[in-house]
N, C-alpha and C. Protein backbone atom coordinates (compact mmCIF):
# COMPACT_ATOMS: atom_id res chain seq x y z
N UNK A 1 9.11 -30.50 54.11
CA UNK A 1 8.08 -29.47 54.12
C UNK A 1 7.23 -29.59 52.86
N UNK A 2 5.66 -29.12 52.86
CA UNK A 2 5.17 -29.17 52.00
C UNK A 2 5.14 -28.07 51.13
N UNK A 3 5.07 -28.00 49.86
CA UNK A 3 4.99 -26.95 49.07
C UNK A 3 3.84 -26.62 48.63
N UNK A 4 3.77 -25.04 48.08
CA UNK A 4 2.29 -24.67 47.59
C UNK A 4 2.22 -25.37 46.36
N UNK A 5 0.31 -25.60 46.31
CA UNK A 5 -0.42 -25.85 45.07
C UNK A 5 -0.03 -27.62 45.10
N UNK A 6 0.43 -28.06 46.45
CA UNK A 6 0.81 -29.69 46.80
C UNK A 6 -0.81 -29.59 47.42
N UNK A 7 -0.81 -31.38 46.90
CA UNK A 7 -2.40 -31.87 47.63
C UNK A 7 -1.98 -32.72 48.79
N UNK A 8 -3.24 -31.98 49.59
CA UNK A 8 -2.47 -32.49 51.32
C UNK A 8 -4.51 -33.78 51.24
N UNK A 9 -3.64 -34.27 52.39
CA UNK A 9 -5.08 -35.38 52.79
C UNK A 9 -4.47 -34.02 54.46
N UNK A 10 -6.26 -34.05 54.63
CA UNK A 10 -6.45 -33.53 55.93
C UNK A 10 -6.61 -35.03 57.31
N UNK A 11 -6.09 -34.58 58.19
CA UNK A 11 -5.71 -35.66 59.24
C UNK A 11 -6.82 -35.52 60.61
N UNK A 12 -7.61 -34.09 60.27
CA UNK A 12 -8.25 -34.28 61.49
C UNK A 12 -9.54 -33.23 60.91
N UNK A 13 -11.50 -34.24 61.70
CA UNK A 13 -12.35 -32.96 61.42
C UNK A 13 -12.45 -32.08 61.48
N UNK A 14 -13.15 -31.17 60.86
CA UNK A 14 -13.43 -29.99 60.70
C UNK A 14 -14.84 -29.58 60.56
N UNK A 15 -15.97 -30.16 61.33
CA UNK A 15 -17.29 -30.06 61.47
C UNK A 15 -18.24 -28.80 60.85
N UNK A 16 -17.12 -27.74 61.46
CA UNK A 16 -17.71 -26.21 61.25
C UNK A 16 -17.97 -26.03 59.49
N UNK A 17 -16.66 -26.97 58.87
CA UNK A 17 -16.72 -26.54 57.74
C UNK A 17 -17.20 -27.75 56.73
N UNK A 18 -17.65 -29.02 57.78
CA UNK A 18 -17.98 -29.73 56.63
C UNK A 18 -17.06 -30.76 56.35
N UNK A 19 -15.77 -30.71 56.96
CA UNK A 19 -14.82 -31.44 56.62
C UNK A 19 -14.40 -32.52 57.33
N UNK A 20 -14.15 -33.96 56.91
CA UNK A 20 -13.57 -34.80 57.37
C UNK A 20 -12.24 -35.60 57.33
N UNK A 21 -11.76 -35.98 58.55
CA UNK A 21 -10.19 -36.32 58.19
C UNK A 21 -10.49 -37.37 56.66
N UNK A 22 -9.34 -37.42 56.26
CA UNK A 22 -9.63 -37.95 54.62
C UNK A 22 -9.55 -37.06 53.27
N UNK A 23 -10.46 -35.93 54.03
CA UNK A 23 -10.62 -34.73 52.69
C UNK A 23 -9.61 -34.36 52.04
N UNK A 24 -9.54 -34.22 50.65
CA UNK A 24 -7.99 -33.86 50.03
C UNK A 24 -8.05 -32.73 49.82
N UNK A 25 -7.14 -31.54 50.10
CA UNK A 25 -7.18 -30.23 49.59
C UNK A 25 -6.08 -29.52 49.54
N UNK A 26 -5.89 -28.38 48.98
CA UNK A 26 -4.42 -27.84 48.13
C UNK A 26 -3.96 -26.73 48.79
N UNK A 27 -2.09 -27.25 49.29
CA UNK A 27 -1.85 -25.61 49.79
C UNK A 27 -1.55 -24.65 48.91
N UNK A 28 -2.37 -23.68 49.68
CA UNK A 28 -2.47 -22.24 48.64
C UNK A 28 -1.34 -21.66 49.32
N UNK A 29 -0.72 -21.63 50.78
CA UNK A 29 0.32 -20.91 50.78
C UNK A 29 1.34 -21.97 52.12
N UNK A 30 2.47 -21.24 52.23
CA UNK A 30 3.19 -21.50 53.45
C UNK A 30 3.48 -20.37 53.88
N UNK A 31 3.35 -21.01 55.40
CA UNK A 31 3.91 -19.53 56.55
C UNK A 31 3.89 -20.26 57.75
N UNK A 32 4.60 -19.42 58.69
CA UNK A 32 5.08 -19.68 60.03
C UNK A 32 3.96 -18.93 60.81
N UNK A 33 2.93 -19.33 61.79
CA UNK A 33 2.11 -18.53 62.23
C UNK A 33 2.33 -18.03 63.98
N UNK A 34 4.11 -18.07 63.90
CA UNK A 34 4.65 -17.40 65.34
C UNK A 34 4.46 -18.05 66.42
N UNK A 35 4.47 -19.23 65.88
CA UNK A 35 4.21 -20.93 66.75
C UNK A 35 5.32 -21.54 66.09
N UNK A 36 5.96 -22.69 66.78
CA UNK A 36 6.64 -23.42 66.47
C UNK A 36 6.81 -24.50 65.23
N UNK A 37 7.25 -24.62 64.41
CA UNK A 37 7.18 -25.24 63.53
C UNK A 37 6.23 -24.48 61.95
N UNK A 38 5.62 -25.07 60.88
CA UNK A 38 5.27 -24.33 59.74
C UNK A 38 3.76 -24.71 59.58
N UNK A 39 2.84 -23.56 59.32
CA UNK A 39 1.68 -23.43 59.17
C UNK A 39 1.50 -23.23 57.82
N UNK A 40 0.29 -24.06 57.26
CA UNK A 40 -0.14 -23.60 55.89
C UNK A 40 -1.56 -23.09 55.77
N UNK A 41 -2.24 -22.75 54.63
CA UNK A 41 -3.17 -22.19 54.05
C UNK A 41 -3.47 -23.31 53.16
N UNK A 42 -4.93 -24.28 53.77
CA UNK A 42 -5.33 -24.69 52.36
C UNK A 42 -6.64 -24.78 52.31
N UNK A 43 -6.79 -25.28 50.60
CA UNK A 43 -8.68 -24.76 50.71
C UNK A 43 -8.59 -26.38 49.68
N UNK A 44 -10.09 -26.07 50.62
CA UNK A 44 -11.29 -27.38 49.95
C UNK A 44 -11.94 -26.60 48.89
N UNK A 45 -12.10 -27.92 48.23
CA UNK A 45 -12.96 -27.65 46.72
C UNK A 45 -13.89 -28.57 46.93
N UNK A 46 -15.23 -28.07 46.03
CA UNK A 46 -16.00 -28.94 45.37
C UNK A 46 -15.46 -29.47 43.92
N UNK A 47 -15.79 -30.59 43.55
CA UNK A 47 -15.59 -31.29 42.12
C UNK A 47 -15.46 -29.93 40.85
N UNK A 48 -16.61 -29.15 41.26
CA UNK A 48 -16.91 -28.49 40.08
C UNK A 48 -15.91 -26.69 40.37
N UNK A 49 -15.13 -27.12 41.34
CA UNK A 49 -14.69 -26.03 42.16
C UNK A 49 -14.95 -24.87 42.61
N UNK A 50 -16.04 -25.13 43.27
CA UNK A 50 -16.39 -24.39 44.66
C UNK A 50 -15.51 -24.66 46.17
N UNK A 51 -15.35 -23.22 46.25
CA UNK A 51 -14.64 -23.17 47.28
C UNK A 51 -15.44 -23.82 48.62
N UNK A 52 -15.50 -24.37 49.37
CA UNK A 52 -15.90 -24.59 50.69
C UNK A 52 -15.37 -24.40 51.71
N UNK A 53 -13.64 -24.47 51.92
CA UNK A 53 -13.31 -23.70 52.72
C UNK A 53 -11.36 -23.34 52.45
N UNK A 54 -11.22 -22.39 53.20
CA UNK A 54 -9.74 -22.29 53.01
C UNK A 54 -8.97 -22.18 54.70
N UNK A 55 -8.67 -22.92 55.09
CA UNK A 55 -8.17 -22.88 56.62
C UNK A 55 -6.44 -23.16 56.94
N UNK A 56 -6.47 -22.61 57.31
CA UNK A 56 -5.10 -22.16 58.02
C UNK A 56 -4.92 -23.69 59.68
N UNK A 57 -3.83 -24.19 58.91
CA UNK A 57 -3.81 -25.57 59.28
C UNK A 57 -1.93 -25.62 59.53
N UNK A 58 -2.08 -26.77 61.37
CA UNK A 58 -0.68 -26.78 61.35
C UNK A 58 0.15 -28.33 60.75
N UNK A 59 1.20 -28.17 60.24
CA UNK A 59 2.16 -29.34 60.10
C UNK A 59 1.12 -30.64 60.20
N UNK A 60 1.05 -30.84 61.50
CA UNK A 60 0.51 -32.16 61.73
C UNK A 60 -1.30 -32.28 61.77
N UNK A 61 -1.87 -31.35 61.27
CA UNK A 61 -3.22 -31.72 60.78
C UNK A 61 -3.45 -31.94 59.53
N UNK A 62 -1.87 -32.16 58.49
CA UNK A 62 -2.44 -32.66 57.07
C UNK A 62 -0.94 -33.27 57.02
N UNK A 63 -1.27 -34.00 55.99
CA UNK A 63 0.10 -34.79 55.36
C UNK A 63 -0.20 -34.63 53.97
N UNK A 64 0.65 -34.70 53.17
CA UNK A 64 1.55 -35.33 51.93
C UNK A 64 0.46 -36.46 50.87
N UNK A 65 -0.15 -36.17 49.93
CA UNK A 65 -0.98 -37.33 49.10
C UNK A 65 0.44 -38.51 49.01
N UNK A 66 -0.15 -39.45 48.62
CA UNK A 66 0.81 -40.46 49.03
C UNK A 66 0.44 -41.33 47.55
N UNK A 67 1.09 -42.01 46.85
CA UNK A 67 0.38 -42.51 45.46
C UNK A 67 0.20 -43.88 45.51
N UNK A 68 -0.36 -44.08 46.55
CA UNK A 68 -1.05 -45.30 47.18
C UNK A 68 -2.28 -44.46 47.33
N UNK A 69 -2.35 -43.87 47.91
CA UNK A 69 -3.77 -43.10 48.36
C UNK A 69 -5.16 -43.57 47.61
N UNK A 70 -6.41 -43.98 47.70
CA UNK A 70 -7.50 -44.39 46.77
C UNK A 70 -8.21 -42.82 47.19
N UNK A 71 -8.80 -42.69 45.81
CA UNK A 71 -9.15 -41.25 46.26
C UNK A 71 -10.86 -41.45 46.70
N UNK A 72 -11.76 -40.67 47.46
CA UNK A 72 -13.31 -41.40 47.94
C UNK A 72 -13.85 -40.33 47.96
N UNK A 73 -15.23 -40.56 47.12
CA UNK A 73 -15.61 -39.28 47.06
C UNK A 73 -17.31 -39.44 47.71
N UNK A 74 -17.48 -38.61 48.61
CA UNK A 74 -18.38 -38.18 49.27
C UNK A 74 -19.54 -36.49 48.96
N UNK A 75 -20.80 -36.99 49.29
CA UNK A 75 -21.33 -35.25 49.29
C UNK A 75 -21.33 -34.80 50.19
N UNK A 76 -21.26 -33.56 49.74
CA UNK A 76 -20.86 -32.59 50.87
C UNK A 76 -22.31 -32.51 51.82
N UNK A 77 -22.22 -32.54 52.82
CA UNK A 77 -23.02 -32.21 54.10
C UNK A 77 -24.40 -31.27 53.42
N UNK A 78 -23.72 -30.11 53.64
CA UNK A 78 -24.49 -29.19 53.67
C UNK A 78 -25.00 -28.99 51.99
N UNK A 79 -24.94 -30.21 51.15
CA UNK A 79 -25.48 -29.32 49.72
C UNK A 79 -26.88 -29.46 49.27
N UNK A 80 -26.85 -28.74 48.94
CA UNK A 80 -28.49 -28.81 48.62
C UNK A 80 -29.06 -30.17 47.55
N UNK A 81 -30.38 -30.39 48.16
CA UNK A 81 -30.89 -31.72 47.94
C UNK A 81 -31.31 -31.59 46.24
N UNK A 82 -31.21 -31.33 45.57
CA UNK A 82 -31.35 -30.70 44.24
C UNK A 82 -32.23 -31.36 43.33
């Protein structure tokens, strides 16, 4: 099981919010959401940490950073052209 304030790689998009499988982001909590198996709480950051999103995600839509992992950094969709 994963623990809070662990960095998960997300496993599947998330369009609504901007997010693509790849994205790394941190569980803020664990819980069981009265479904089978364990649901977490985690949120995306910007670099400068802005929140972008915090979603409630099951078991198998994130895994475990792995220390192989290369980390890739992308802009965000929606940021302003500045």
């Amino acid at each position: 099981m994963i623990e809070e304030l662990s960095p998960v790689v997300l496993l599947i998009d998330r369009p609504e919010h901007d997010l693509r499988a790849g994205d790394v982001g941190t569980v803020v909590d664990v819980h069981s959401k009265g479904l089978p198996g364990v649901g977490y709480s985690v949120e995306f950051l910007t670099m400068n940490g802005e929140t972008i999103a915090v979603l409630e995600l099951e078991a198998d839509q994130i895994r475990p950073t792995r220390s192989t992992d290369i980390i890739h950094v992308r802009e965000l969709a929606s940021a302003d052209a500045g």
